[in-house]
Protein backbone atom coordinates (compact mmCIF):
# COMPACT_ATOMS: atom_id res chain seq x y z
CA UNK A 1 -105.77 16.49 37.43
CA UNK A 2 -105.01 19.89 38.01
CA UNK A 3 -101.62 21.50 38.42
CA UNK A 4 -101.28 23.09 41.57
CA UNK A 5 -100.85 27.20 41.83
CA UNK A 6 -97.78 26.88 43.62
CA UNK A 7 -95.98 25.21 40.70
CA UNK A 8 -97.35 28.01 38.14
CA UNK A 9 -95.96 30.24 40.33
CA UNK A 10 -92.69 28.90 41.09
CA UNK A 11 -91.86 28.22 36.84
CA UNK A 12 -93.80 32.37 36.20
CA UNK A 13 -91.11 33.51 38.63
CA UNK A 14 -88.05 31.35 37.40
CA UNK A 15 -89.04 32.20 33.64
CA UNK A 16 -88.83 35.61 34.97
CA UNK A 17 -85.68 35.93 36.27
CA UNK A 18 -84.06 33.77 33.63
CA UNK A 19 -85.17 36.85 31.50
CA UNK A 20 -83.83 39.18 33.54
CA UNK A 21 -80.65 38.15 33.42
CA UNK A 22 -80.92 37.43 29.69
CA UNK A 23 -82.02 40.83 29.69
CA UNK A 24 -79.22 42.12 31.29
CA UNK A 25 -76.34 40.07 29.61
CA UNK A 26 -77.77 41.73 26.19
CA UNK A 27 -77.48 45.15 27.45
CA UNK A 28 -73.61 44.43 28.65
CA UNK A 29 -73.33 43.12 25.31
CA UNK A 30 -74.54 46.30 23.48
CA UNK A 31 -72.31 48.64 25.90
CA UNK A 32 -69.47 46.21 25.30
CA UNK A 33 -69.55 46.22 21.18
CA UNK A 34 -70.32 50.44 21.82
CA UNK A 35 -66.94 50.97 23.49
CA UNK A 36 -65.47 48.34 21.71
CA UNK A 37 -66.09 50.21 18.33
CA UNK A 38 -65.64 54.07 20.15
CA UNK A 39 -62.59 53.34 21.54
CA UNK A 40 -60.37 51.56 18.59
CA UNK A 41 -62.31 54.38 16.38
CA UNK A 42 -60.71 56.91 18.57
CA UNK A 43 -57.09 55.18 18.58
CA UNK A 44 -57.10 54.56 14.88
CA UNK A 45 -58.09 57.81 13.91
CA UNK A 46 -56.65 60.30 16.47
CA UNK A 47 -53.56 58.22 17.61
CA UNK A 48 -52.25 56.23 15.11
CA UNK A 49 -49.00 57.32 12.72
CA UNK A 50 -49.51 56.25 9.13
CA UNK A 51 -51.23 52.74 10.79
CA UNK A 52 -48.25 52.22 13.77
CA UNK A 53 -48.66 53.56 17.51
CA UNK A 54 -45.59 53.97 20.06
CA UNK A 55 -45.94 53.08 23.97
CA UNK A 56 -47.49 56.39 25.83
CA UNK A 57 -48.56 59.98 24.64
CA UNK A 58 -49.88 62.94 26.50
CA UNK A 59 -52.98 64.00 26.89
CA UNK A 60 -53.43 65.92 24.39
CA UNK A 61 -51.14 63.84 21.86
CA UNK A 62 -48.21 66.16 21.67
CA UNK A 63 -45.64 64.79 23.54
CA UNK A 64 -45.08 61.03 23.02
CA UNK A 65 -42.40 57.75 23.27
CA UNK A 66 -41.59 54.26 22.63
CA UNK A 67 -38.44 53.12 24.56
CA UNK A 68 -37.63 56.32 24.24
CA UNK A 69 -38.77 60.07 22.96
CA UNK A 70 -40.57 59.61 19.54
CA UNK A 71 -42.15 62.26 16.86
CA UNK A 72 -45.54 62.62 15.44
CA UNK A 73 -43.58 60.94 12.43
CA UNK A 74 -42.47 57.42 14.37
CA UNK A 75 -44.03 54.37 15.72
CA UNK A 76 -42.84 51.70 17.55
CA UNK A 77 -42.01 48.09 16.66
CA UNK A 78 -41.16 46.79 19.99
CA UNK A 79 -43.85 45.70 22.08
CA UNK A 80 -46.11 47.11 23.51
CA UNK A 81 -46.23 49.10 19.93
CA UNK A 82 -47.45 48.73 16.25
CA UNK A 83 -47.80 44.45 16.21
CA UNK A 84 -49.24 44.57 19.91
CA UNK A 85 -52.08 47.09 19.04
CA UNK A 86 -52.41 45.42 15.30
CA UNK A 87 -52.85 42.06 17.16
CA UNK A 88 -55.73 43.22 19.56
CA UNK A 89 -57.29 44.85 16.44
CA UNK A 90 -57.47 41.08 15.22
CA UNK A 91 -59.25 39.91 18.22
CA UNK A 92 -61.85 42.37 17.78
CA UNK A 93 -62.86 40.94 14.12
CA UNK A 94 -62.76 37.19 15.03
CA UNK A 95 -64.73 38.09 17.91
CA UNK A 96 -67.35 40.16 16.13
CA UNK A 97 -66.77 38.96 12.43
CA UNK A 98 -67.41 43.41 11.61
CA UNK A 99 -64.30 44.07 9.19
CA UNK A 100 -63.92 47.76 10.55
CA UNK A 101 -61.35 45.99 12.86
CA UNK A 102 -59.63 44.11 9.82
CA UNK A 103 -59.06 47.01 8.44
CA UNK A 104 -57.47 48.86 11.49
CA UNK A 105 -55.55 45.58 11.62
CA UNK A 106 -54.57 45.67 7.83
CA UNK A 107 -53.27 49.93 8.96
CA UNK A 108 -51.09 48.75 11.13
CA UNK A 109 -49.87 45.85 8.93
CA UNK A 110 -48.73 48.43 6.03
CA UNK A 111 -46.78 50.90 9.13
CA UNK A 112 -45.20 47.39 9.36
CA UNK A 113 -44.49 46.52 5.71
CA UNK A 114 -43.22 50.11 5.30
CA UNK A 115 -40.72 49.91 8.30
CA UNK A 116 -39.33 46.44 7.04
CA UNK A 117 -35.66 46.80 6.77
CA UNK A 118 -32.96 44.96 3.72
CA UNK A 119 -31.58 43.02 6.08
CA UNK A 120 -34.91 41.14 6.65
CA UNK A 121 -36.49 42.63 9.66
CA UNK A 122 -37.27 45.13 11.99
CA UNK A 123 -35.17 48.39 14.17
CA UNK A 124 -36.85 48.96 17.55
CA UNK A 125 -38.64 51.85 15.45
CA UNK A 126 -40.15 53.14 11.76
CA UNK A 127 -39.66 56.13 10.58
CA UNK A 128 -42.08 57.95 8.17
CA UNK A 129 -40.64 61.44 7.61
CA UNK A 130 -39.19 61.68 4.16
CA UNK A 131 -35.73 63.02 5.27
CA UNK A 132 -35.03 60.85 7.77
CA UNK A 133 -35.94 57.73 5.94
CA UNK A 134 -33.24 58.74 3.61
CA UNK A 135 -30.84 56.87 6.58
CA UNK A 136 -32.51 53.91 6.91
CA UNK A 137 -32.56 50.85 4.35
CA UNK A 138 -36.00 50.14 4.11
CA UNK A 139 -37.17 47.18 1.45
CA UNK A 140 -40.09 49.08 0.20
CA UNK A 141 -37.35 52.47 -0.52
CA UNK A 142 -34.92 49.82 -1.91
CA UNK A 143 -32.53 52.16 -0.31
CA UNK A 144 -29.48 50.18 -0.17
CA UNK A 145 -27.48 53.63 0.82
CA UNK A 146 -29.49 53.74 4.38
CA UNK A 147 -26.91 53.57 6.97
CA UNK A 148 -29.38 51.81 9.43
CA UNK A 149 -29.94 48.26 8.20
CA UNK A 150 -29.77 45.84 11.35
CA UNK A 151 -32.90 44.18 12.18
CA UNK A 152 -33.20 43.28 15.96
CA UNK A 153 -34.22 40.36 17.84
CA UNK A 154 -34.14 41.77 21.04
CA UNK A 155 -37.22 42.53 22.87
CA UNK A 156 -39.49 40.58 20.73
CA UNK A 157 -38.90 43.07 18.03
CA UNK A 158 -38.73 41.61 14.77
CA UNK A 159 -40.66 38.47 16.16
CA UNK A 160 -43.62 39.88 17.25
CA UNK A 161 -44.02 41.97 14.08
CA UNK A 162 -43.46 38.94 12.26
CA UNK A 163 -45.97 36.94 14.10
CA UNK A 164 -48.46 39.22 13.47
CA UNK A 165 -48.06 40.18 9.79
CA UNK A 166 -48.55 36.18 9.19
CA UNK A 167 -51.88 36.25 11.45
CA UNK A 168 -53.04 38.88 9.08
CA UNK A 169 -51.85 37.00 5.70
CA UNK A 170 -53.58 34.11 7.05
CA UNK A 171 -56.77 36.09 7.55
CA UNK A 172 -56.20 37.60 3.86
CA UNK A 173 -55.81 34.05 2.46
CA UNK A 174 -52.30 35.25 1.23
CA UNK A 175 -53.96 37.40 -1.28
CA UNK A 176 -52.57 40.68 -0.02
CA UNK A 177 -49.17 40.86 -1.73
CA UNK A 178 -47.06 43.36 0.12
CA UNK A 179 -48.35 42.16 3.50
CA UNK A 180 -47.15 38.75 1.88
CA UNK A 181 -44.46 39.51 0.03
CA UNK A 182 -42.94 41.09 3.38
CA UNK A 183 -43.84 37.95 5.42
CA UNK A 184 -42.06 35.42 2.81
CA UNK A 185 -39.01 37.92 2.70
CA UNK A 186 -38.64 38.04 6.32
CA UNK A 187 -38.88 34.15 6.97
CA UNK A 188 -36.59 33.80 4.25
CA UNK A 189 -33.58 36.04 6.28
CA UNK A 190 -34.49 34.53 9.29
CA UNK A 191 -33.56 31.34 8.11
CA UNK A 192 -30.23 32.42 6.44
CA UNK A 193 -28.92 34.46 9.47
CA UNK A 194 -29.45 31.46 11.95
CA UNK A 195 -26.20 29.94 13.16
CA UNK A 196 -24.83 26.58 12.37
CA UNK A 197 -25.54 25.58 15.65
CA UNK A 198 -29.26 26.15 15.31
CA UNK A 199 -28.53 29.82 17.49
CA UNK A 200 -30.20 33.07 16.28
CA UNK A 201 -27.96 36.47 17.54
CA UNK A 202 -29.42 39.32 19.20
CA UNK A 203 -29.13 41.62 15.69
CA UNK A 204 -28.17 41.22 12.47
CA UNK A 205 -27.61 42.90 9.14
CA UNK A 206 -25.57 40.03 6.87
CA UNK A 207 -26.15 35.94 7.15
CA UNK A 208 -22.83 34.98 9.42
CA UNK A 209 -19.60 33.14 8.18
CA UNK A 210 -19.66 29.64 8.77
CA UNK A 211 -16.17 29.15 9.69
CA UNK A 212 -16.34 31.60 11.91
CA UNK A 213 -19.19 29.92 13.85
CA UNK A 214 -17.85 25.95 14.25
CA UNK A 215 -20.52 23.80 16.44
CA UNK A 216 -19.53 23.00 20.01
CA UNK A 217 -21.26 22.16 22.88
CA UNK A 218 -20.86 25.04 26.03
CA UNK A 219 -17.56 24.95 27.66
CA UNK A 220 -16.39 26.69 30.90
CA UNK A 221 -14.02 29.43 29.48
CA UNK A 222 -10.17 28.93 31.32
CA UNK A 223 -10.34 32.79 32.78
CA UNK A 224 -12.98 35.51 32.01
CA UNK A 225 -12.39 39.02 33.00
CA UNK A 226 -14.39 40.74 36.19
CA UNK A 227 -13.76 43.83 34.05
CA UNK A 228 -16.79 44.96 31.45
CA UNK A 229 -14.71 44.62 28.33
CA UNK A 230 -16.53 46.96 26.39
CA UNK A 231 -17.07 44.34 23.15
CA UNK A 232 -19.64 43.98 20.81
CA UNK A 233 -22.06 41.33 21.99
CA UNK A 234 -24.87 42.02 19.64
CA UNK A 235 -24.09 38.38 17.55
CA UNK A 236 -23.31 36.39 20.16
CA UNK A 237 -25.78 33.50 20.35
CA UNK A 238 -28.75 35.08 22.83
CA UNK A 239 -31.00 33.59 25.54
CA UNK A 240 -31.20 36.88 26.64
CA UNK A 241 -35.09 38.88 26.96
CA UNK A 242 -36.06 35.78 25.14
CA UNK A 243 -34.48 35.94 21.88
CA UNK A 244 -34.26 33.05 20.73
CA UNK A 245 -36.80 31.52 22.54
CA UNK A 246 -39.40 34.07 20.48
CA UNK A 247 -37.90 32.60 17.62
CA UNK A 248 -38.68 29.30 18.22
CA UNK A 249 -42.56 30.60 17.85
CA UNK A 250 -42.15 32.13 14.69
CA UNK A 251 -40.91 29.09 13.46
CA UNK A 252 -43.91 26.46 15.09
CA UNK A 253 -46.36 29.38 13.70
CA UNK A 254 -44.86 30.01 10.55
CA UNK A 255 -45.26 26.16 9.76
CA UNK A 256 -48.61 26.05 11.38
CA UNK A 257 -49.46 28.59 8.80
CA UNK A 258 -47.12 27.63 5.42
CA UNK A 259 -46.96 24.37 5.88
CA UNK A 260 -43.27 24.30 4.57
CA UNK A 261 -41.10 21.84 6.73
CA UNK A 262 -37.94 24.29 6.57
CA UNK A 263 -39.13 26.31 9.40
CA UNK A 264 -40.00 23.55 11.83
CA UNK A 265 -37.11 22.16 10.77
CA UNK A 266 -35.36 25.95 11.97
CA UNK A 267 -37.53 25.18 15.40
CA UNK A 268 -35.97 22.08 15.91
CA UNK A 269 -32.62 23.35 15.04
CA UNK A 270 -32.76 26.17 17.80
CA UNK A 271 -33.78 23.10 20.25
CA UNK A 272 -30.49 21.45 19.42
CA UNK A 273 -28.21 24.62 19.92
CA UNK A 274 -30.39 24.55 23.37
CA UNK A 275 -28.70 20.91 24.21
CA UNK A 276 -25.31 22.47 23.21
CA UNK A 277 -25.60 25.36 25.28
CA UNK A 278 -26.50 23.56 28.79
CA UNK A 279 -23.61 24.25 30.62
CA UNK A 280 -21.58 21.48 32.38
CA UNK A 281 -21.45 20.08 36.07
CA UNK A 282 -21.44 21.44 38.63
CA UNK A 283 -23.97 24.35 36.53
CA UNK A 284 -26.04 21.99 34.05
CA UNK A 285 -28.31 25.18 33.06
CA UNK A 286 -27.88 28.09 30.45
CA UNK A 287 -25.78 31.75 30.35
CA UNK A 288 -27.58 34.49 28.61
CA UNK A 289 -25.23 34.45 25.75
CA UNK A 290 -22.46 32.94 24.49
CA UNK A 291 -19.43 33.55 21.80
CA UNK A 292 -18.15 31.95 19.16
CA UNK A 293 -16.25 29.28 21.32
CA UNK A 294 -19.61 28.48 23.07
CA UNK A 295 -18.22 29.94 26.18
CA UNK A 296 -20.61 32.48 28.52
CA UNK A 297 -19.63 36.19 27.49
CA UNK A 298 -20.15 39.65 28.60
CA UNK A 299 -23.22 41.81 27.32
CA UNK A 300 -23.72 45.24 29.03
CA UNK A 301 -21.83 46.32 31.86
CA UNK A 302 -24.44 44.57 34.15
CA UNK A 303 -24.62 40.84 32.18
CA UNK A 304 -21.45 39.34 33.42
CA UNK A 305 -20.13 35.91 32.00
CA UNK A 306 -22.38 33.83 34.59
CA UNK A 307 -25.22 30.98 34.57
CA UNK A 308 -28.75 32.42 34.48
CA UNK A 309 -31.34 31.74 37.41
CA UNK A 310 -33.27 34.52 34.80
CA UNK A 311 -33.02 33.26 31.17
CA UNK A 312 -32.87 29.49 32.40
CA UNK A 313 -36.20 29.66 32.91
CA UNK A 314 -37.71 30.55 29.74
CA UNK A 315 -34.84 28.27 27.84
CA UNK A 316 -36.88 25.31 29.90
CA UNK A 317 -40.27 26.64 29.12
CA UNK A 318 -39.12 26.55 24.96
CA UNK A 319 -37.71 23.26 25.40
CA UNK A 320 -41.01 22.17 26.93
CA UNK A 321 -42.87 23.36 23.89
CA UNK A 322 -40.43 21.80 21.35
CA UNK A 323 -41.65 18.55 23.01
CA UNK A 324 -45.32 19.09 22.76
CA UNK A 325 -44.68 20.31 19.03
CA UNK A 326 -42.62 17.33 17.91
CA UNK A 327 -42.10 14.66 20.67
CA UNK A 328 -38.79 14.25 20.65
CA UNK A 329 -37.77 13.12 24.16
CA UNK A 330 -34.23 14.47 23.80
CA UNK A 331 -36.05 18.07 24.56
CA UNK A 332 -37.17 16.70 28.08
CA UNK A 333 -33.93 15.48 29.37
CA UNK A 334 -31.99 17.91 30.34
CA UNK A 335 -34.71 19.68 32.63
CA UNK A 336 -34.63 17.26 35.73
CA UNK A 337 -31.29 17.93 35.98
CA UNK A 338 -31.74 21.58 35.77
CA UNK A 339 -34.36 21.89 38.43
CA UNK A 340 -32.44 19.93 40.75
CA UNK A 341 -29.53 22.74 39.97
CA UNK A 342 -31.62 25.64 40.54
CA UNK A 343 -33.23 23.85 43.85
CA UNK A 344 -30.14 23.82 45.41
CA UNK A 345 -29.15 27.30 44.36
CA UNK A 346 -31.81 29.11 45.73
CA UNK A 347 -30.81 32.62 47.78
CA UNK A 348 -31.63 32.96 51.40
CA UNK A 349 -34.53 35.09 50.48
CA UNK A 350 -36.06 32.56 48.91
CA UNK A 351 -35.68 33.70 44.83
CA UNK A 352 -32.86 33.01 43.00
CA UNK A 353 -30.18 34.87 41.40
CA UNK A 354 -30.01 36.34 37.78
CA UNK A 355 -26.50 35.70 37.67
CA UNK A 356 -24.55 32.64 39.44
CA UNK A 357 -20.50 33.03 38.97
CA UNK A 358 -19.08 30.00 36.66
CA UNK A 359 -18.12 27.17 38.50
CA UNK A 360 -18.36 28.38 42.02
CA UNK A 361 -22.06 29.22 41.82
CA UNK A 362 -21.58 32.18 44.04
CA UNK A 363 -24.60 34.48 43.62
CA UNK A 364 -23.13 37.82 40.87
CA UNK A 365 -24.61 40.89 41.49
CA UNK A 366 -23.54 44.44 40.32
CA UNK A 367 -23.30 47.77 42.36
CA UNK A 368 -24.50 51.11 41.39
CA UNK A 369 -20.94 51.60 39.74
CA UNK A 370 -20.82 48.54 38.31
CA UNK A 371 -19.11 46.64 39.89
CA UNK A 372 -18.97 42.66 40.02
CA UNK A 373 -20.06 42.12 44.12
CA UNK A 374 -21.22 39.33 45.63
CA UNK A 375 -23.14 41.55 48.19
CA UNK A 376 -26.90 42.36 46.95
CA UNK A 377 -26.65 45.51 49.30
CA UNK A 378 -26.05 48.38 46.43
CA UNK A 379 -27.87 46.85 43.49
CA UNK A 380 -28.95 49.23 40.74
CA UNK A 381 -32.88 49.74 40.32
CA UNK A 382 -33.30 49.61 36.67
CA UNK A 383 -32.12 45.94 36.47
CA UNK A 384 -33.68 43.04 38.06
CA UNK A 385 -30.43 40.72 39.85
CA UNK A 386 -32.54 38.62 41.27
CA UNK A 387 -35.85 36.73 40.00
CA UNK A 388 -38.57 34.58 41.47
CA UNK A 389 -38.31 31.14 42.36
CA UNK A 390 -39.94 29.32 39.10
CA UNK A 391 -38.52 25.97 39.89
CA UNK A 392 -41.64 24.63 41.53
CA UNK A 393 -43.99 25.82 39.24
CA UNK A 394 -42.12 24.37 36.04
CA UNK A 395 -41.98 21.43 37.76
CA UNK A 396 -45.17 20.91 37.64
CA UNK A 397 -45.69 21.56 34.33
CA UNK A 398 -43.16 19.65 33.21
CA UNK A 399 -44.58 16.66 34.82
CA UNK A 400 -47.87 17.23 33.36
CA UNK A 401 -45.91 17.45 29.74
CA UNK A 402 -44.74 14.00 30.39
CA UNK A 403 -47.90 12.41 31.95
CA UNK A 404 -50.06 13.67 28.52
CA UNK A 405 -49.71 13.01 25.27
CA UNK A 406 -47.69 15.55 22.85
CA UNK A 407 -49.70 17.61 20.74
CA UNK A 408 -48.49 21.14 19.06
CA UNK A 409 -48.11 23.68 21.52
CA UNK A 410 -49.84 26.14 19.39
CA UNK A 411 -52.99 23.86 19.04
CA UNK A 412 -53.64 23.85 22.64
CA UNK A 413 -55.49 26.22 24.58
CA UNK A 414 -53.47 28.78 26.69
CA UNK A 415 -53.35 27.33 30.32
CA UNK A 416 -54.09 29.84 32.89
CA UNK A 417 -55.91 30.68 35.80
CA UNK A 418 -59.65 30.09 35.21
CA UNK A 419 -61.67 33.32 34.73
CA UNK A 420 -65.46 33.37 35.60
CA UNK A 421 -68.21 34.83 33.72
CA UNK A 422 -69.17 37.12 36.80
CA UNK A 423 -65.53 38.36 36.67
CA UNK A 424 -65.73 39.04 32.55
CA UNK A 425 -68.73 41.19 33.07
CA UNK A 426 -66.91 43.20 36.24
CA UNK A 427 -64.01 43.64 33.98
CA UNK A 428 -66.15 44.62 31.24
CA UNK A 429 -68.41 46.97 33.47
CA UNK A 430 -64.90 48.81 34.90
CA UNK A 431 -63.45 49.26 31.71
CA UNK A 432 -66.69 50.68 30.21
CA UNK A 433 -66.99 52.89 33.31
CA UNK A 434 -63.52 54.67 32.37
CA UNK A 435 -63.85 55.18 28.53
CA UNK A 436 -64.41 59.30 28.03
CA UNK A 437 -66.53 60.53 25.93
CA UNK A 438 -64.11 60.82 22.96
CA UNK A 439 -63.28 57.40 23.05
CA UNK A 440 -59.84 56.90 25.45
CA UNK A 441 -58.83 56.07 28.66
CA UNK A 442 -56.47 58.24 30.02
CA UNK A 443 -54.17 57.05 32.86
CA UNK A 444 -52.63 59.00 36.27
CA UNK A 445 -48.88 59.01 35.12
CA UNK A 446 -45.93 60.73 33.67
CA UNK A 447 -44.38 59.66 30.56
CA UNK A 448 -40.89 58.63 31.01
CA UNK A 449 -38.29 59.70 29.12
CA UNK A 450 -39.10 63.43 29.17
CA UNK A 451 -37.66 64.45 32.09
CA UNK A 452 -39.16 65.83 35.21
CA UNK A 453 -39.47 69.51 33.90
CA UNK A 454 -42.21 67.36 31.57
CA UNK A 455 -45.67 69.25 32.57
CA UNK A 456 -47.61 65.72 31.71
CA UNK A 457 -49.17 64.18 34.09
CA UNK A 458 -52.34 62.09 32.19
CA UNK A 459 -51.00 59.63 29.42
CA UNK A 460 -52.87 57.76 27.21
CA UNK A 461 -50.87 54.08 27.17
CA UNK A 462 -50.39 51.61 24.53
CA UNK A 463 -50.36 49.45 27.09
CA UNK A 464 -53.84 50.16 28.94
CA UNK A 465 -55.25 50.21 25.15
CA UNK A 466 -54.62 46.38 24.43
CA UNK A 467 -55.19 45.04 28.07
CA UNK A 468 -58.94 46.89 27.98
CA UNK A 469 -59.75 45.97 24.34
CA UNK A 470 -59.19 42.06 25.58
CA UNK A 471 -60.97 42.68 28.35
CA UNK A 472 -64.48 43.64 25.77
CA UNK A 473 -63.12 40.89 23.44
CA UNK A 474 -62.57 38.26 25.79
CA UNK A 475 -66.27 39.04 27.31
CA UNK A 476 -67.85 39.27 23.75
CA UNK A 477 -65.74 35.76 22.71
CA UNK A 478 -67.29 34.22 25.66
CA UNK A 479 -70.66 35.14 24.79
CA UNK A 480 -70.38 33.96 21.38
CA UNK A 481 -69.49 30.84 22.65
């Protein structure tokens, strides 16, 4: 029996276009490894201090900053700097296996090893010039006269670094001894500065005095001043931009990596200061940070003694991953309660504040003179007083936390909002579409710290860098898959 035409035609002109987009997917593949390789070839070689990068640079390279202005002879720690770039360098070898990305990786690894400080970790920035090192006390100098020996935790600073020098070691199988000899020496201070109560502080240069640091649960303080007393809050224990938080990833990674049960044991530690700190009816969520007597303290003139509708949120979020890496219930329960709190606290606008006044849960906010106001009317701009209304959303995820079983957070792939492959390859196509010929992509934009008499007015960012490189790897990962 013969087949008839109109079959032989139908499969001829499906094999066809099954080709054609075969065809087509392998030519976005090419273009994608192309400006893949062109454009971290361009940033390692052109941008790139001794391995490290800072945040934004002109044009034409001269003029560049981190957090602030920088020198051709400083990078930046703090992200988006040296670990953020060294980590997208990472994705680009497990995605395509070639080791010219290890390498660029392993660069930015050694700007790290070489900016390690005594005290254990990292300063918001390294210094390479051979004068000014002379005031720093950098481990690999064994400069014990540097005058600038406090590691921060602030920002993600020392974390992130941290997180990503062990990625690397991993990679190495350990057999790379300064990138592991800095890793083990850095765990190792971690551990010894973290409080009795399981806190971490927002810098440090010595392990703290025990007797100094007695464990108590959070208190409501009798009076606090209204005035910015001008103290040193820099080892008070700190929710603050995530702190401790960030350290409670190290941790989970570092004994997803090592093995050793001393650094989940660190994790779990910083989950139990997180019971302490809960604050007590009628405000059972958390301040930014706390002193000695566990009572809510001052920061900068604009982080007022106050529960958080800011830092709560990501102190819930950590205590939702403490569950999921151990599954010990004791994380879960004080986060009803919480939500219910921040339900009925939320502003008329609909957010809620950064800053709720203790025990009268009046919304804080700050003027332009700094001044403690309850009227949002003269806010300063740099600062965000208020933040978005998270309650609902943790909600949810908290009961899906409970409803599944608990598995380690770090085992589990990243939740998120479900990317197609027809949006990959318009990503892809865009981002390819705006590398230049030498390799960048420069941005519209002024840098920001060098004043408006600063002629720039195209930057090349740190920041554009690592989001575009994921954009190739993520396509390229897909593909592979």
């Amino acid at each position: 029996m013969r087949t008839p035409l109109f079959i032989f035609i139908n499969i001829s002109v499906l094999s066809l276009s099954q080709f054609a987009f075969s065809q087509s997917e392998d030519d976005l593949s090419i273009k994608a490894n192309r400006t893949l390789k062109k454009a971290v070839t361009f940033f390692r070689e052109e941008v790139s201090t001794e391995g490290g990068y800072l945040w934004r640079y002109s044009e034409d390279l001269k003029t560049r900053e981190g957090e602030s202005k920088a020198t051709e002879t400083m990078v930046w720690v703090q992200p988006p700097g040296t670990p953020s770039v060294g980590e997208i360098f990472l994705d680009g070898y497990e995605t395509t296996g070639d080791s010219f990305y290890l390498e660029a990786a392993k660069g930015a690894a050694m700007a790290l090893v070489r900016g390690q400080l005594l005290s254990g970790g990292w300063d918001y920035r390294i210094e390479y010039e051979p004068e000014k090192r002379k005031s720093y006390a950098y481990r690999v100098d064994q400069n014990e006269e540097g005058s600038r020996n406090t590691s921060t935790l602030d920002d993600n600073t020392t974390q992130s670094a941290l997180r990503f020098l062990m990625r690397v070691d991993r990679i190495l199988e350990f057999q790379d001894e300064p990138i592991h000899g800095a890793v083990n020496y850095a765990l190792a201070h971690l551990l010894e500065v973290q409080y009795p109560n399981g806190a971490w502080p927002q810098r440090f240069s010595q392990p703290p005095d025990p007797e100094k640091h007695p464990v108590k649960k959070a208190s409501f303080p009798e009076t606090w001043s209204r005035a910015y007393p001008k103290k040193d809050y820099r080892s008070y224990y700190t929710f603050n931009d995530s702190t401790i938080s960030d350290m409670v990833l190290v941790m989970l990674e570092a004994t997803k990596i090592y093995g050793d049960p001393k650094y989940r044991k660190a994790a779990e530690k910083a989950g139990d200061f997180i019971l302490l700190a809960r604050m007590p009816e009628p405000q059972p969520a958390w301040a930014q940070q706390y002193d000695a007597e566990m009572h809510p303290a001052w920061a900068r003139v604009f982080e007022p003694p106050a529960v958080t509708g800011g830092e709560s949120h990501g102190v819930i979020q950590t205590l939702l991953v403490l569950y999921e890496a151990t599954g010990k219930e004791k994380y879960l329960e004080p986060i009803p309660r919480a939500l219910e709190y921040f339900r009925n606290s939320r502003l008329p606008g609909g957010g809620l504040a950064r800053f709720y006044e203790l025990k009268t849960n009046r919304p804080l906010f700050c003027t332009r003179d700094y001044e403690l106001t309850y009227d949002d009317s003269d806010m300063p701009t740099h600062y965000n007083f208020k933040a978005r209304y998270w309650v609902d959303t943790v909600s949810a995820r908290y009961d899906q936390v409970v409803q599944s079983q608990p598995e380690s957070v770090l085992d589990r792939p990243t939740d998120g909002a479900q990317i197609t492959d027809e949006d990959l390859a318009r990503g892809v196509r865009e981002v390819i579409a705006h590398l230049d010929e030498q390799g960048r992509w420069v941005d519209e934009g002024k840098l920001r710290y060098h004043g408006e008499d600063d002629p720039t007015r195209r930057i090349l960012s740190t920041r554009t860098f690592v989001k575009n490189v994921r954009v190739l790897c993520d396509y390229l990962e897909t593909l592979n898959q």
